[in-house]
Protein backbone atom coordinates (compact mmCIF):
# COMPACT_ATOMS: atom_id res chain seq x y z
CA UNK A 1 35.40 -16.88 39.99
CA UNK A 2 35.46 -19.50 43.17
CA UNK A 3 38.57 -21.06 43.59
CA UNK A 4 36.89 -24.67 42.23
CA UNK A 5 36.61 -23.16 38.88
CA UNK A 6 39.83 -21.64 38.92
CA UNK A 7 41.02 -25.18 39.20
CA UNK A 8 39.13 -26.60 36.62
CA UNK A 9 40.78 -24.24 34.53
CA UNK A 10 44.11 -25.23 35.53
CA UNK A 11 43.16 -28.75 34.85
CA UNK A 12 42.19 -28.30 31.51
CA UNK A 13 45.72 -26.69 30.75
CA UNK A 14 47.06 -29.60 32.52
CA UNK A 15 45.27 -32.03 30.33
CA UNK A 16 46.14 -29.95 27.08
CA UNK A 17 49.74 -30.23 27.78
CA UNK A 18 49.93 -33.93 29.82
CA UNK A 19 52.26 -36.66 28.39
CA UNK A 20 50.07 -39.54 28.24
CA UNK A 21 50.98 -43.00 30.07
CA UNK A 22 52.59 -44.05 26.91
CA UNK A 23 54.48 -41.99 26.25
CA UNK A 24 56.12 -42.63 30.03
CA UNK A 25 55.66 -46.79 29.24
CA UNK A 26 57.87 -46.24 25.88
CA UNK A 27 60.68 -44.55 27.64
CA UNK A 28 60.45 -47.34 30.29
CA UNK A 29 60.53 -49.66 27.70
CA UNK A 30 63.72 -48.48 26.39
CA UNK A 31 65.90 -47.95 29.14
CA UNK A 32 64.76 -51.51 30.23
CA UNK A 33 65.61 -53.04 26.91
CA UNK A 34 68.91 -50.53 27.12
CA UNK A 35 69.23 -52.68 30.88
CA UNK A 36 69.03 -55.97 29.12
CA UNK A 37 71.53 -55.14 26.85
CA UNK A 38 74.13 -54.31 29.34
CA UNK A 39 73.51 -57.34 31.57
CA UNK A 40 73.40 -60.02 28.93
CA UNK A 41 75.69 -62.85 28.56
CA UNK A 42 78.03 -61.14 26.58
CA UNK A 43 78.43 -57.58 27.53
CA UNK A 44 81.53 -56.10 28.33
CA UNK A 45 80.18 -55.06 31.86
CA UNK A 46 78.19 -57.88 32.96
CA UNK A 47 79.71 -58.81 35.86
CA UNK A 48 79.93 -55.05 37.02
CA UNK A 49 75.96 -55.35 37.39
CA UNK A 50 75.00 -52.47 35.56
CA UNK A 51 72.07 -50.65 37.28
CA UNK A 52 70.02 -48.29 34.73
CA UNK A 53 66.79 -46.10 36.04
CA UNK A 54 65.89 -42.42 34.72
CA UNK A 55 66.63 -39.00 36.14
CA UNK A 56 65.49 -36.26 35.04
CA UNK A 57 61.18 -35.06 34.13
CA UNK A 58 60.69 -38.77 33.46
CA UNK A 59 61.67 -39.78 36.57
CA UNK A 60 59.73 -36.87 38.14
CA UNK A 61 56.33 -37.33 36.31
CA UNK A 62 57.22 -33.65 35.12
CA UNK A 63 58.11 -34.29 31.62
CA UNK A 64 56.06 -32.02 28.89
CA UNK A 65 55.58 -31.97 25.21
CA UNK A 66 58.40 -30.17 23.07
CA UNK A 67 56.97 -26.67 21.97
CA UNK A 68 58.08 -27.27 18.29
CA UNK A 69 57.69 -30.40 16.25
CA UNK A 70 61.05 -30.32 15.26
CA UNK A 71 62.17 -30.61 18.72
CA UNK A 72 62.60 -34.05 20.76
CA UNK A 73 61.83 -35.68 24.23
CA UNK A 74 64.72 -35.91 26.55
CA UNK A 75 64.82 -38.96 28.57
CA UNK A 76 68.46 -38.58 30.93
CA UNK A 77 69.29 -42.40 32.36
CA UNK A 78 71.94 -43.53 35.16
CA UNK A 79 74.32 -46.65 34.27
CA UNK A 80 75.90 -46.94 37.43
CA UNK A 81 78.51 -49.98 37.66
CA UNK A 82 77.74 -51.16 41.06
CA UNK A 83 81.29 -53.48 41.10
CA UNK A 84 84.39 -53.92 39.68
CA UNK A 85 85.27 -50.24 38.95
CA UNK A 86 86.95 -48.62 41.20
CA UNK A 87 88.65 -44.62 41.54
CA UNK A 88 91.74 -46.52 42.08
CA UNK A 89 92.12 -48.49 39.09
CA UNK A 90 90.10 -46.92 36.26
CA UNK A 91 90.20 -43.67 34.71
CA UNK A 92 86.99 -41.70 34.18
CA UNK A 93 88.04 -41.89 30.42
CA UNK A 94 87.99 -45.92 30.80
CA UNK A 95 84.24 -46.01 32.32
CA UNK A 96 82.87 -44.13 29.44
CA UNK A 97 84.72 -45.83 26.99
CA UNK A 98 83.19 -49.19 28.72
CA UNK A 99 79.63 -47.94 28.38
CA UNK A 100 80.30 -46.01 25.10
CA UNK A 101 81.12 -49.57 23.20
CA UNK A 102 78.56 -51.07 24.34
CA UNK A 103 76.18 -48.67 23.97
CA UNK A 104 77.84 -48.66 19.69
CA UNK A 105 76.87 -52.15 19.61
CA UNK A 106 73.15 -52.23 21.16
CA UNK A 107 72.87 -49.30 18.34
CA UNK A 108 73.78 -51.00 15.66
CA UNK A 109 71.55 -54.13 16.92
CA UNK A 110 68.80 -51.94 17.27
CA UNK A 111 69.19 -50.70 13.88
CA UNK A 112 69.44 -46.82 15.16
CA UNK A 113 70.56 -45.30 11.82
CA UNK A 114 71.89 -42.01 13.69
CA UNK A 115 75.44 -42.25 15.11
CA UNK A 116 75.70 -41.68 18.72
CA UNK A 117 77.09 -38.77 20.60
CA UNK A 118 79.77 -37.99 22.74
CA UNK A 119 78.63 -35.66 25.73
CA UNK A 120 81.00 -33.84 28.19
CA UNK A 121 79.37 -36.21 30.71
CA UNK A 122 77.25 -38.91 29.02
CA UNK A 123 76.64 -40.60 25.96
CA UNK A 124 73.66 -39.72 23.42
CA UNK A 125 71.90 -41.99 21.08
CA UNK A 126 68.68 -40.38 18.44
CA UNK A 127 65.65 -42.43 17.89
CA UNK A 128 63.22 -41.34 14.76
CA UNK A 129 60.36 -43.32 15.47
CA UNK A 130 56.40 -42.35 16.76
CA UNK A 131 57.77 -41.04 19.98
CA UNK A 132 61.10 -39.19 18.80
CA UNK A 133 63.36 -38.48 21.56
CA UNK A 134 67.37 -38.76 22.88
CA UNK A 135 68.52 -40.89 25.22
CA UNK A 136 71.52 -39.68 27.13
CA UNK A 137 73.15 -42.38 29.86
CA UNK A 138 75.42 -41.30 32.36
CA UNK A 139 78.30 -43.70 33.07
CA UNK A 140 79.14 -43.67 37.14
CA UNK A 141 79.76 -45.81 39.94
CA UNK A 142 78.84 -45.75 43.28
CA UNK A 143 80.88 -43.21 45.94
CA UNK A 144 83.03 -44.26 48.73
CA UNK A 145 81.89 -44.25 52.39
CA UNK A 146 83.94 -40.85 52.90
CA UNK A 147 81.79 -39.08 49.88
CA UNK A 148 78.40 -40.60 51.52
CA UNK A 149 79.35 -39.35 54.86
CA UNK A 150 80.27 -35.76 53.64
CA UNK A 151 76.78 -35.55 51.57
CA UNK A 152 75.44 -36.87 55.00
CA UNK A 153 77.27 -34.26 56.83
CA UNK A 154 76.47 -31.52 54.37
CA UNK A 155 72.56 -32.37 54.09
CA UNK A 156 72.16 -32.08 57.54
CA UNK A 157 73.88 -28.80 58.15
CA UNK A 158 71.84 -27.47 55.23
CA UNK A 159 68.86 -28.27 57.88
CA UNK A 160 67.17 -31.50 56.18
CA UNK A 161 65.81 -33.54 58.52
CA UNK A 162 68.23 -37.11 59.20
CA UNK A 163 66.24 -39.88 57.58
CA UNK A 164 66.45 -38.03 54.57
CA UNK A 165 69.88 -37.18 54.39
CA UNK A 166 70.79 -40.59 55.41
CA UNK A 167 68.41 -42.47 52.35
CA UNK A 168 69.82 -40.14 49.95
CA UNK A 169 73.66 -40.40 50.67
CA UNK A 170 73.70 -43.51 50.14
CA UNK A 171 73.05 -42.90 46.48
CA UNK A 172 76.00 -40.61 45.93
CA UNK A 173 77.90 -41.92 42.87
CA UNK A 174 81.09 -40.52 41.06
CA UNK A 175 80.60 -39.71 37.35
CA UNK A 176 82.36 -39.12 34.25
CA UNK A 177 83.31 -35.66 33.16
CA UNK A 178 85.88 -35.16 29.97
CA UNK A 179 86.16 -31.72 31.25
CA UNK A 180 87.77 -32.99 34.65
CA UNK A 181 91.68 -32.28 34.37
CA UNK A 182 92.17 -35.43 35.28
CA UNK A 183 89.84 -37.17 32.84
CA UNK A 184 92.04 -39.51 30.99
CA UNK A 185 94.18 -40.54 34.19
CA UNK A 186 93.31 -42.47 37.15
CA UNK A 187 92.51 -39.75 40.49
CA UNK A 188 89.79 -39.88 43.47
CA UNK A 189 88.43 -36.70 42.83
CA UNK A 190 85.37 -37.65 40.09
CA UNK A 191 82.63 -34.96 40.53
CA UNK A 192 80.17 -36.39 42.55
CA UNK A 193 76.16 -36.88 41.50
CA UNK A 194 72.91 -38.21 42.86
CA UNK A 195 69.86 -37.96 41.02
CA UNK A 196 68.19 -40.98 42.18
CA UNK A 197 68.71 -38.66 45.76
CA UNK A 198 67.19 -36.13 44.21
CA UNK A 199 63.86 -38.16 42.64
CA UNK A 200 63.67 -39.37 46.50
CA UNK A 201 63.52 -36.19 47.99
CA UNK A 202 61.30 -34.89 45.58
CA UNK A 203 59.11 -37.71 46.45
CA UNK A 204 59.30 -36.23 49.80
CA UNK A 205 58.46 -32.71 49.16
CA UNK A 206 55.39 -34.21 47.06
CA UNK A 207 54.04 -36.33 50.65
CA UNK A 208 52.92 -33.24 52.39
CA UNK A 209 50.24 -33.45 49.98
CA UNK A 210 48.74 -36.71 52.66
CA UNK A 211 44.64 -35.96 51.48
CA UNK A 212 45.46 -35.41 48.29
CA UNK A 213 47.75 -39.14 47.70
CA UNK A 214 45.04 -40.92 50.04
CA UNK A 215 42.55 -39.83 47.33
CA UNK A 216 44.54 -40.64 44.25
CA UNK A 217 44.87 -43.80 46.24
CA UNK A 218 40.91 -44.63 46.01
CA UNK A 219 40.36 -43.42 42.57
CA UNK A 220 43.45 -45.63 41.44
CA UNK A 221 42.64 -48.45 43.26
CA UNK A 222 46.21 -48.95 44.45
CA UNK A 223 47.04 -50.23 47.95
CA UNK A 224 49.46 -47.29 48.41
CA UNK A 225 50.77 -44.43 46.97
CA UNK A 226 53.88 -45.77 46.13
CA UNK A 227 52.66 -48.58 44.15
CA UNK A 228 51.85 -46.44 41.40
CA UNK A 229 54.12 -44.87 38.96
CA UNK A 230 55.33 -41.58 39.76
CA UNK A 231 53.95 -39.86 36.75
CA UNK A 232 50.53 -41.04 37.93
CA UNK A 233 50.60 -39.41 41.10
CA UNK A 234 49.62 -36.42 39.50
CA UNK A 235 50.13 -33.88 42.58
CA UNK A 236 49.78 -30.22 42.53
CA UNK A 237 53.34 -29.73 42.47
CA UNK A 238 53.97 -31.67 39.44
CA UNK A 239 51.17 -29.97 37.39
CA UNK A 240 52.84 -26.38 38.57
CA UNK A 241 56.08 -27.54 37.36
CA UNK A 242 54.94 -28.73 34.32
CA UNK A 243 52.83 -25.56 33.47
CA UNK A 244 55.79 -23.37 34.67
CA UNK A 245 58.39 -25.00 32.13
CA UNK A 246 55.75 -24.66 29.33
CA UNK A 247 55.23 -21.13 30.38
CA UNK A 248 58.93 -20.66 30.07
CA UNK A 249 59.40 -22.56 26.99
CA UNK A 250 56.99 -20.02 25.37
CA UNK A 251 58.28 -16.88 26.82
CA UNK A 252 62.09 -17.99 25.57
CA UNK A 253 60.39 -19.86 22.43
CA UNK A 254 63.11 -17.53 20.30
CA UNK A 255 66.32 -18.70 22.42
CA UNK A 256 66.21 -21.48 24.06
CA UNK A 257 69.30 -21.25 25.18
CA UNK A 258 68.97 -18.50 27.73
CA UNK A 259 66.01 -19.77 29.49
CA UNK A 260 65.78 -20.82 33.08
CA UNK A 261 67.11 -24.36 33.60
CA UNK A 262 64.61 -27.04 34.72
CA UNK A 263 66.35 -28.20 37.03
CA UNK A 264 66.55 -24.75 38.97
CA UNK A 265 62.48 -24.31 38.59
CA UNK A 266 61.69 -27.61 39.89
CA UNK A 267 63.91 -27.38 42.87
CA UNK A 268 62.80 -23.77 43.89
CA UNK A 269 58.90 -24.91 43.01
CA UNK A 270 59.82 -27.98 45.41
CA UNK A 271 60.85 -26.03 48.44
CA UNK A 272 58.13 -23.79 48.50
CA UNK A 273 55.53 -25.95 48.23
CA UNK A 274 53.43 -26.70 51.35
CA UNK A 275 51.74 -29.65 50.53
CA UNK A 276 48.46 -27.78 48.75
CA UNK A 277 45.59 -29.95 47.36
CA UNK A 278 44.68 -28.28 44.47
CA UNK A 279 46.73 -26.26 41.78
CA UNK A 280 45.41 -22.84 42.11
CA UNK A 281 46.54 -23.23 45.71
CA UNK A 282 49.91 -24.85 45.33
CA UNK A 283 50.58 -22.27 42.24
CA UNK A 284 50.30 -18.77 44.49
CA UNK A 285 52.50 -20.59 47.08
CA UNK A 286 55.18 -21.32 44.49
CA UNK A 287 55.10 -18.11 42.52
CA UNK A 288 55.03 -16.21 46.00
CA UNK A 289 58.01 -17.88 47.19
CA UNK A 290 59.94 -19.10 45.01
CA UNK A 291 62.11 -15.65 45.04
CA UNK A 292 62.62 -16.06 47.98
CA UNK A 293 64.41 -18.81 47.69
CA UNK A 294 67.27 -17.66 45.64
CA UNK A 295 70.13 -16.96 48.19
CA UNK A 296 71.96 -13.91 47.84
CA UNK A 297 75.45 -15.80 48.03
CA UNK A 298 76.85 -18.85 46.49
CA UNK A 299 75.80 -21.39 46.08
CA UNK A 300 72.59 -19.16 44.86
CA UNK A 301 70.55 -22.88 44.57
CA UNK A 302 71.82 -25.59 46.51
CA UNK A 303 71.12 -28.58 44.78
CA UNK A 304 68.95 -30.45 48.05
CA UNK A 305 71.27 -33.73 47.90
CA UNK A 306 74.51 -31.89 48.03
CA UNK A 307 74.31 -28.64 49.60
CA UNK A 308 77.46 -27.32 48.15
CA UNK A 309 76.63 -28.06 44.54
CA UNK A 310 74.91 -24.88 42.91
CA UNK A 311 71.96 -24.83 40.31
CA UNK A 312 73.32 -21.54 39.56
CA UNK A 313 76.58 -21.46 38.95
CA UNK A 314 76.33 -20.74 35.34
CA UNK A 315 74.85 -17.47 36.40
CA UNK A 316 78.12 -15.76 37.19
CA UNK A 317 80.31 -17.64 34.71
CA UNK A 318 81.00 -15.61 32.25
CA UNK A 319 79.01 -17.16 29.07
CA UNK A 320 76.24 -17.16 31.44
CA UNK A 321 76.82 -13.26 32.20
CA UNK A 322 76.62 -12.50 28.60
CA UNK A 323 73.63 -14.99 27.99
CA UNK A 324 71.88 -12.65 30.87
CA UNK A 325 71.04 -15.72 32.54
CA UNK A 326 70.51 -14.46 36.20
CA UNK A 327 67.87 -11.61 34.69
CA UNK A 328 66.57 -13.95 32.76
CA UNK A 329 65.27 -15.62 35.26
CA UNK A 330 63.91 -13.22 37.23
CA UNK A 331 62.10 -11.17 34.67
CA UNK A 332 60.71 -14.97 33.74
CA UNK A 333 59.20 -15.38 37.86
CA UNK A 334 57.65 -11.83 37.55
CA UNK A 335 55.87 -12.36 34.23
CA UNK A 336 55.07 -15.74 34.84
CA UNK A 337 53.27 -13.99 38.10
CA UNK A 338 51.04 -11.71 35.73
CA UNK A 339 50.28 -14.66 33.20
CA UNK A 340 49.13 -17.19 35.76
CA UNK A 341 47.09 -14.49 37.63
CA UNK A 342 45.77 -13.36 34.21
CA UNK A 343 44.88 -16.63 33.23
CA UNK A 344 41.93 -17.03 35.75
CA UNK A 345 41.63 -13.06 36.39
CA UNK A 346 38.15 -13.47 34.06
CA UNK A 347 35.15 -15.65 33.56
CA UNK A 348 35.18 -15.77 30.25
CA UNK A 349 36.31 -19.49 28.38
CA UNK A 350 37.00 -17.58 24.87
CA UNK A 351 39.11 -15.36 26.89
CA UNK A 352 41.00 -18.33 28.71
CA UNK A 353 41.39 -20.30 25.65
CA UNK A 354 42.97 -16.85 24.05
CA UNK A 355 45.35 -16.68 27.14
CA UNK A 356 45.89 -20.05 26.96
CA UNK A 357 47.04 -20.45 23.34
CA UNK A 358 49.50 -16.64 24.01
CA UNK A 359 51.05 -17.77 27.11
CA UNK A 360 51.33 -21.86 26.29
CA UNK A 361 50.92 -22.07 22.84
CA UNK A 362 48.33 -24.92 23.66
CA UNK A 363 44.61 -25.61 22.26
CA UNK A 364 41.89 -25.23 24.52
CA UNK A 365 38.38 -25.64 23.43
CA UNK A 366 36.63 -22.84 24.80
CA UNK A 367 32.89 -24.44 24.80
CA UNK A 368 34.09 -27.46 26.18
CA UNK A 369 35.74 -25.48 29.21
CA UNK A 370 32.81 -22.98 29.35
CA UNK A 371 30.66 -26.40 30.33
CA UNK A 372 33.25 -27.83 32.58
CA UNK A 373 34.00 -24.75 34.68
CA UNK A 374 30.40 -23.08 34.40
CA UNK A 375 31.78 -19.77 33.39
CA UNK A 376 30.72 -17.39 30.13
CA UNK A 377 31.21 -18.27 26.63
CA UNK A 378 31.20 -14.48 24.74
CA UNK A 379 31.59 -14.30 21.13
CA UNK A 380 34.58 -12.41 20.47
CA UNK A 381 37.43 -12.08 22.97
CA UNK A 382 40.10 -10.00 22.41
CA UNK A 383 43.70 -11.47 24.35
CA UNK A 384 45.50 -8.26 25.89
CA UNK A 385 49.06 -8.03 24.77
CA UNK A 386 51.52 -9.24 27.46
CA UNK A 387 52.10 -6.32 30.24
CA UNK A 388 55.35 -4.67 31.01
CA UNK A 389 57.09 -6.34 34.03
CA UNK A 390 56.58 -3.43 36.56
CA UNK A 391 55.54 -2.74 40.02
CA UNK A 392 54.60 -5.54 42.41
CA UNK A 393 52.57 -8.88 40.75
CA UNK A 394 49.03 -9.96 42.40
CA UNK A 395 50.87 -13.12 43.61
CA UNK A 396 53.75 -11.04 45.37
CA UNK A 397 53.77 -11.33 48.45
CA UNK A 398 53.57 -8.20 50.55
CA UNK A 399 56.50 -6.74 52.46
């Protein structure tokens, strides 16, 4: 099988397991309407001017159906405060209180019968409607100059080149954390955050792929890449992330609580990739590497945007130690190497489909792919049980 085909394959998992655009317009619909809320006329933090945007898959056009129907979309906003609060006179306890009343009231305006829910960090509200999902918003405000210059500092020892440690300092902000000693008192020491750092240097990891975004470019219409919705930018390193969280998803479908964090995959799949212009491509380059990757001493997976912050930490805490988190992990990389090689390993759509359904619990029609992909269509196919996790993978990379 040519390497064409093998992506044609890889699309039509992609296209099996794809959000579609509205199901990305409806969450932007409701953190904008959640926006309106907090900046009209008689909100409590009005003249704080409340800033809300997404973090999280949503904000990365990485987002993926739940596995079970039972289970709900997770759409993670900001509410930063961009005046008025300050370290100096309010306690994280009084910015979460702010946001949480308000947040009471646009729930009972909306009519959202479920109560919401106090986080450690944020604040949860439950929609039951045609697209259910949970909204959590973080409370924050922006960091001080001396925060943004030690994220500066930090990014650029880490070896990230200057423009894009300078855009993404800047975006530092100081959130709310009940489990902070200091929660219900006033202190400068809020744990610091950034995800609208980290959505822009994910954007920047995803611009090596130049031929690719000039084409999406043409077949879009759009004058530039960034004109278009990240979701619809549809790179290579998106669709890997996506199929690698599905592929995870399935493999932990029993406990989900012991799976590898998102967060951790699509950093790791983000540093290795090379800019690749198909999936097949940037796939092997993320499996191969992505090991590699791990450091052997703390922090074990620098978050990009704050060097000294680790992914990983929950690894050698001791809930995550009896969770087996850190093995976990790795014995998900190494079979996720066998599936995905697996997967296109034979020319044979009933096969693929089989594969397909075992290792992603998704619906492929095999005649439909057989056309697409020019490739056999047998009459009985018989899906091999999963292998045992030994020796080196096809996608390992040699020593």
């Amino acid at each position: 099988m040519n390497n064409q085909q093998k992506n044609k394959i890889f699309e039509s998992l992609i296209e099996s397991l794809e959000l579609p655009d509205s199901a990305y317009e409806k969450a932007k619909s409701r953190y904008e309407d959640i926006s309106k809320w907090l900046c009209r006329e008689e909100s409590r933090c009005r003249d704080n001017k409340p800033k809300i945007y997404p973090q999280g898959s949503f904000r990365l056009g990485t987002a993926i159906p739940p596995l079970g129907k039972t289970e709900e979309y997770d759409l993670d906003l900001v509410c930063n405060l961009q005046e008025g609060i300050s370290k100096a006179i309010h306690s994280q306890q009084a910015l979460k209180t702010l946001i949480g009343n308000e947040i009471e009231d646009y729930r009972l305006a909306a009519g959202i019968k479920e109560p919401k829910e106090e986080k450690h960090r944020c604040w949860r509200l439950n929609y039951a409607d045609e697209l259910s999902f949970h909204m959590d918003v973080l409370p924050c405000i922006p960091s001080d100059e001396g925060k943004q210059k030690f994220i500066f500092e930090t990014i650029m020892k880490a070896g990230e080149e200057e423009f894009i440690a300078k855009a993404v300092a800047k975006s530092t902000v100081s959130i709310t954390d009940d489990r902070h000693p200091r929660y219900r008192i006033i202190c400068d020491d809020w744990h610091i955050s950034n995800p609208e750092g980290y959505a822009q240097w994910f954007i920047f990891r995803m611009k090596q792929a130049k031929q690719y975004l000039n084409e999406r470019v043409l077949i879009t219409k759009a004058a530039t890449i960034d004109e278009l919705p990240i979701y619809r930018w549809k790179t290579p390193l998106q669709r890997c992330i996506q199929m690698l969280k599905r592929h995870r998803d399935q493999m932990f479908e029993d406990d989900q609580d012991v799976k590898p964090v998102s967060i951790i995959i699509s950093t790791l799949a983000a540093r290795a990739y090379r800019g690749e212009g198909d999936i097949e491509s940037a796939m092997r380059t993320i499996l191969t590497s992505m090991p590699e990757l791990v450091r052997s001493n703390k922090p074990r997976v620098p978050n990009p945007v704050n060097p000294v912050e680790d992914f990983a930490d929950r690894w050698s805490m001791p809930d995550g130690i009896k969770l087996n988190l850190e093995k976990n992990f790795w014995d998900w990389i190494k079979q996720a190497r066998i599936d995905f090689d697996s997967f296109v390993s034979k020319d044979d759509a009933n096969f693929i489909a089989g594969q397909a359904k075992e290792k992603f619990k998704l619906n492929i029609n095999s005649s439909d792919l057989a056309k697409k992909v020019g490739i056999a269509l047998t009459s009985l196919s018989i899906t091999p049980k999963t292998q045992t996790i030994t020796g080196q993978s096809p996608w390992c990379r040699e020593a």
